[in-house]
N, C-alpha and C. Protein backbone atom coordinates (compact mmCIF):
# COMPACT_ATOMS: atom_id res chain seq x y z
N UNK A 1 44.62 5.00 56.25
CA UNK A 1 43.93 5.65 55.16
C UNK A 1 43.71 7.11 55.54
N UNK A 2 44.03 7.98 54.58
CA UNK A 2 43.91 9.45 54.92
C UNK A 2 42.82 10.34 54.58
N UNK A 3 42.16 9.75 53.25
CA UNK A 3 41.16 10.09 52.94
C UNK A 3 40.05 9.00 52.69
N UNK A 4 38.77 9.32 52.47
CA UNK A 4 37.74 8.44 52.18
C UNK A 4 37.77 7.94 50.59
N UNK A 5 37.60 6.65 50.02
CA UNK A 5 37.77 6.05 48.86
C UNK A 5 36.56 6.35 48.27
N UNK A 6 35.99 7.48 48.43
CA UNK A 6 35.02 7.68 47.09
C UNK A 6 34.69 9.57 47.20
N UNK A 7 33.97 10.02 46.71
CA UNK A 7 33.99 11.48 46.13
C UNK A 7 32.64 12.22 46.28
N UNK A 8 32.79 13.34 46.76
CA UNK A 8 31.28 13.69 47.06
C UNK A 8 31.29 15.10 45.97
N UNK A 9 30.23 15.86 45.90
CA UNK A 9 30.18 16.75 45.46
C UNK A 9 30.38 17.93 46.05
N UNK A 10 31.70 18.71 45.19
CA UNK A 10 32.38 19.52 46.32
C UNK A 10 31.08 21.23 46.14
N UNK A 11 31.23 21.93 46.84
CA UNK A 11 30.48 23.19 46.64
C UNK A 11 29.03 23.09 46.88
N UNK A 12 28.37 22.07 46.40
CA UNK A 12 26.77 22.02 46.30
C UNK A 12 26.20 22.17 47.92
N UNK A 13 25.25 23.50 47.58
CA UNK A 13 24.83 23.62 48.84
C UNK A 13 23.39 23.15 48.69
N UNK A 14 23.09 23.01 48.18
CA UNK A 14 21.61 22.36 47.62
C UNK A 14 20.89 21.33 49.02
N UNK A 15 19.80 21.37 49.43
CA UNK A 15 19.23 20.83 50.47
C UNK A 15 19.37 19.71 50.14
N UNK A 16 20.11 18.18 51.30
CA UNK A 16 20.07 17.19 50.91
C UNK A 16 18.64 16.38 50.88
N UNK A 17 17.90 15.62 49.88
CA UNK A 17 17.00 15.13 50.05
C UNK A 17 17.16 13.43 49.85
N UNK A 18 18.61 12.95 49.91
CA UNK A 18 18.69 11.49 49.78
C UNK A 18 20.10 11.50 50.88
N UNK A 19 20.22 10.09 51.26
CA UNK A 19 20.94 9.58 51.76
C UNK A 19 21.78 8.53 51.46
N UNK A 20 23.00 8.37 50.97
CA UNK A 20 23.07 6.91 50.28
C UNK A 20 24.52 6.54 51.45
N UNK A 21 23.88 5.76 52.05
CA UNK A 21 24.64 4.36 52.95
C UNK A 21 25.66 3.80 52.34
N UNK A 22 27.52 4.10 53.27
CA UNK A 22 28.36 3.11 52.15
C UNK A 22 28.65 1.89 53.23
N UNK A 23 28.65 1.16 52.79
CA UNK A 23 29.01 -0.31 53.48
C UNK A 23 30.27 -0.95 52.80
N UNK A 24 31.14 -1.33 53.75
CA UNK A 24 32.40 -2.56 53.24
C UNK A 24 31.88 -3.65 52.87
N UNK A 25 32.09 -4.75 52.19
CA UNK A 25 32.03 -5.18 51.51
C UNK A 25 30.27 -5.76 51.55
N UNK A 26 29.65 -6.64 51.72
CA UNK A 26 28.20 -6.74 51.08
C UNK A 26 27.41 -6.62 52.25
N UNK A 27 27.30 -4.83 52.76
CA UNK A 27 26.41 -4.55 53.52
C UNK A 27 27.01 -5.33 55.17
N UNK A 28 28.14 -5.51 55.01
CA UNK A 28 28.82 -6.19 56.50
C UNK A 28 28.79 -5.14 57.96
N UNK A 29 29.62 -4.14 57.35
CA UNK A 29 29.83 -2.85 58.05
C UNK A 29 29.33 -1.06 57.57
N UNK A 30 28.30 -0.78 58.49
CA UNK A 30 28.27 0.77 57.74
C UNK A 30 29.10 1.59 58.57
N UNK A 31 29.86 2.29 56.83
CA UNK A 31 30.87 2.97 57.21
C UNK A 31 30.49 4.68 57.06
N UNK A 32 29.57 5.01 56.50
CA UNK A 32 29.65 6.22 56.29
C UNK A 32 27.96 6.70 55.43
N UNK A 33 27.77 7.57 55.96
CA UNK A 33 26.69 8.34 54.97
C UNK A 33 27.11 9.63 54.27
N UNK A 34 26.35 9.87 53.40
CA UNK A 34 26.47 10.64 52.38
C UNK A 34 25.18 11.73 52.02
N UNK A 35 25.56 12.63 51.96
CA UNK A 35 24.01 13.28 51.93
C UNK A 35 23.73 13.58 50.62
N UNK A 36 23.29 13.72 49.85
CA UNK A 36 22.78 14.25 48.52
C UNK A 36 21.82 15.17 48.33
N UNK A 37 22.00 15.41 46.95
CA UNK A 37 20.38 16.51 46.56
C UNK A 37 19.82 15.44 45.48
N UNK A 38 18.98 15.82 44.63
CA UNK A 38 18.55 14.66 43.90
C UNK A 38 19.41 14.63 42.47
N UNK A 39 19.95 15.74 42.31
CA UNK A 39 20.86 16.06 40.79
C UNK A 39 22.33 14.96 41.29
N UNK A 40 22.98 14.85 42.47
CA UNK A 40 23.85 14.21 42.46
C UNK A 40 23.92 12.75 43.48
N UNK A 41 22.93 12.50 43.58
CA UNK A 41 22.49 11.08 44.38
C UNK A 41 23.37 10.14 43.75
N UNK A 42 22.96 9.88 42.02
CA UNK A 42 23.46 8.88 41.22
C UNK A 42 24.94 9.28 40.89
N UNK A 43 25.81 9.94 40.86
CA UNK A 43 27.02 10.25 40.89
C UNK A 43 28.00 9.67 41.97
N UNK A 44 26.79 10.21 43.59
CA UNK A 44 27.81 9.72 44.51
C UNK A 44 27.56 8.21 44.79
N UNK A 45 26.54 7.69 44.30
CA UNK A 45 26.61 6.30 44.37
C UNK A 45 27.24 5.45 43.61
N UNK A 46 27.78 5.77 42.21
CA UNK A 46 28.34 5.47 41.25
C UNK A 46 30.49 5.30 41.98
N UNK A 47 30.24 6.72 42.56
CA UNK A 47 31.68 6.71 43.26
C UNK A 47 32.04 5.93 44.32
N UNK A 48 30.99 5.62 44.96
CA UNK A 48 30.95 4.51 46.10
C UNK A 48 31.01 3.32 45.46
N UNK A 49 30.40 2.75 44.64
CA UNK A 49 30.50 1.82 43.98
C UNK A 49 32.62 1.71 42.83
N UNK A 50 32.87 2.55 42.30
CA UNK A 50 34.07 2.42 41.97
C UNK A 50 34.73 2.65 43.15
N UNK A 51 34.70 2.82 44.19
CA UNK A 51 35.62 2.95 45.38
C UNK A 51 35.65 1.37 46.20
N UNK A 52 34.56 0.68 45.44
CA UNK A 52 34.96 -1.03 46.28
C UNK A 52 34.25 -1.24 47.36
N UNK A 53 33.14 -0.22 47.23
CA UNK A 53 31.95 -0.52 48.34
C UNK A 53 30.61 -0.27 47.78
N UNK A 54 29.67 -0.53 48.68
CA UNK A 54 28.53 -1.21 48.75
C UNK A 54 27.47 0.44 49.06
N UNK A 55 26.73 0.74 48.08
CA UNK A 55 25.81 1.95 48.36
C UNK A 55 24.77 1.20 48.66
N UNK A 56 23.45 2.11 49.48
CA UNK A 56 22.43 2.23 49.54
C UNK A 56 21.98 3.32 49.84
N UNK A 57 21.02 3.72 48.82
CA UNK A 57 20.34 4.66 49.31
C UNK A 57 18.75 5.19 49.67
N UNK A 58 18.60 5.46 50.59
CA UNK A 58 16.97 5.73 51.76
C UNK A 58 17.32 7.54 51.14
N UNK A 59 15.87 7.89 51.90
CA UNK A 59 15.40 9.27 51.69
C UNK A 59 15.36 9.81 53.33
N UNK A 60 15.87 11.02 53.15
CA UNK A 60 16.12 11.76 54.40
C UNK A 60 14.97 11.95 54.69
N UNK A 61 14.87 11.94 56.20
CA UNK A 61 13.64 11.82 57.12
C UNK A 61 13.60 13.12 57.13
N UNK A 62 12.01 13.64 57.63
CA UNK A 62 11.23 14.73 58.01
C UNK A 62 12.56 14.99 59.49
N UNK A 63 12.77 16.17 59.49
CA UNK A 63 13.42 17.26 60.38
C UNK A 63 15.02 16.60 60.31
N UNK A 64 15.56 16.72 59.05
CA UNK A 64 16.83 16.33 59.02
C UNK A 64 17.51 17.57 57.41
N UNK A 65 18.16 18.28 58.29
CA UNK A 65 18.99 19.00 57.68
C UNK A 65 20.27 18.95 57.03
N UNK A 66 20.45 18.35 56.08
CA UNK A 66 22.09 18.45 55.65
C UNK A 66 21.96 19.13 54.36
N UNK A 67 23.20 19.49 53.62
CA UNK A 67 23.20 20.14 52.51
C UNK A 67 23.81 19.21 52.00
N UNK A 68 23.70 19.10 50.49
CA UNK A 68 24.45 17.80 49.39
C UNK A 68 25.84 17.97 49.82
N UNK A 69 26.35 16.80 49.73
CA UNK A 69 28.12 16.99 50.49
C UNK A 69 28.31 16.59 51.49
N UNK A 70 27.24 16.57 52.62
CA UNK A 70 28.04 16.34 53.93
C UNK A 70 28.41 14.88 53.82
N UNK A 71 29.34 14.24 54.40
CA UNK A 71 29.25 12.84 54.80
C UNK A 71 29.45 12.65 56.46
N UNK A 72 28.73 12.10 57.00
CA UNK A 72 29.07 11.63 58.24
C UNK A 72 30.15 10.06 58.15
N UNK A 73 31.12 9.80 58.67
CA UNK A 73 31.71 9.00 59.04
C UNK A 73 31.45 8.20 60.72
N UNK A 74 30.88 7.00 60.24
CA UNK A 74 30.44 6.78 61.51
C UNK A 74 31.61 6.20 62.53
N UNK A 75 31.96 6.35 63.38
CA UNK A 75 33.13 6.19 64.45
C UNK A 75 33.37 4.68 64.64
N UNK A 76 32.60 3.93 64.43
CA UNK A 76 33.20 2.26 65.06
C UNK A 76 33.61 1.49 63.31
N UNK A 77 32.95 2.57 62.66
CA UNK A 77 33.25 1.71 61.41
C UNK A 77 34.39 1.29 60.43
N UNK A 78 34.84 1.33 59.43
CA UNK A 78 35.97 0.86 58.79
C UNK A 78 36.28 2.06 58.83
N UNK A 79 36.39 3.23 58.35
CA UNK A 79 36.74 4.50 58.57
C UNK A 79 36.93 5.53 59.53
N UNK A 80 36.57 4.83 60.46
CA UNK A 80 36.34 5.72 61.70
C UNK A 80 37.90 6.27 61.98
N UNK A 81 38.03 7.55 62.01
CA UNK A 81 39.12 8.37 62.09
C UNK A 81 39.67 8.82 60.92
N UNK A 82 39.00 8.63 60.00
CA UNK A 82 39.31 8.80 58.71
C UNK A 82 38.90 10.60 58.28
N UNK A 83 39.98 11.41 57.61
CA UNK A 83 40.11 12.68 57.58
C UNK A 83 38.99 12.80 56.26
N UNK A 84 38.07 13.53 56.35
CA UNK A 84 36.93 14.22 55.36
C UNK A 84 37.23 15.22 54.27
């Protein structure tokens, strides 16, 4: 796989204030986070969801910096090595 099966919001520099968790199939494996602002939380969860996986989303903790867009890909997971 070359790219990730769902879509983030490209450009938005907007402070992320959500986090939405993608998991393979029902919460088995987490594969990736997603950072959001609050205007596109429900978008990128919507895309995770048509991409054949499993969202959740928590609220970014006190002293955590990302801007809407980032995704971390976590390394042991179904994606791990997977191009961003």
């Amino acid at each position: 796989m070359s790219t990730l099966p769902f879509a983030v919001p490209p450009g938005c520099v907007q402070p992320a204030t959500d986090r939405v968790e993608v998991y393979s199939g029902t919460y088995a494996s987490l594969d990736a986070a997603a950072y959001t602002c609050p205007q596109h939380t429900d978008d990128v969860a919507l895309a995770v969801i048509a991409g054949g996986l499993t969202p959740y989303q928590v609220h970014v903790g006190p002293g955590v910096s990302r801007s809407c867009g980032y995704v971390y890909v976590y390394p042991t997971g179904t994606f791990g090595g997977v191009a961003r």
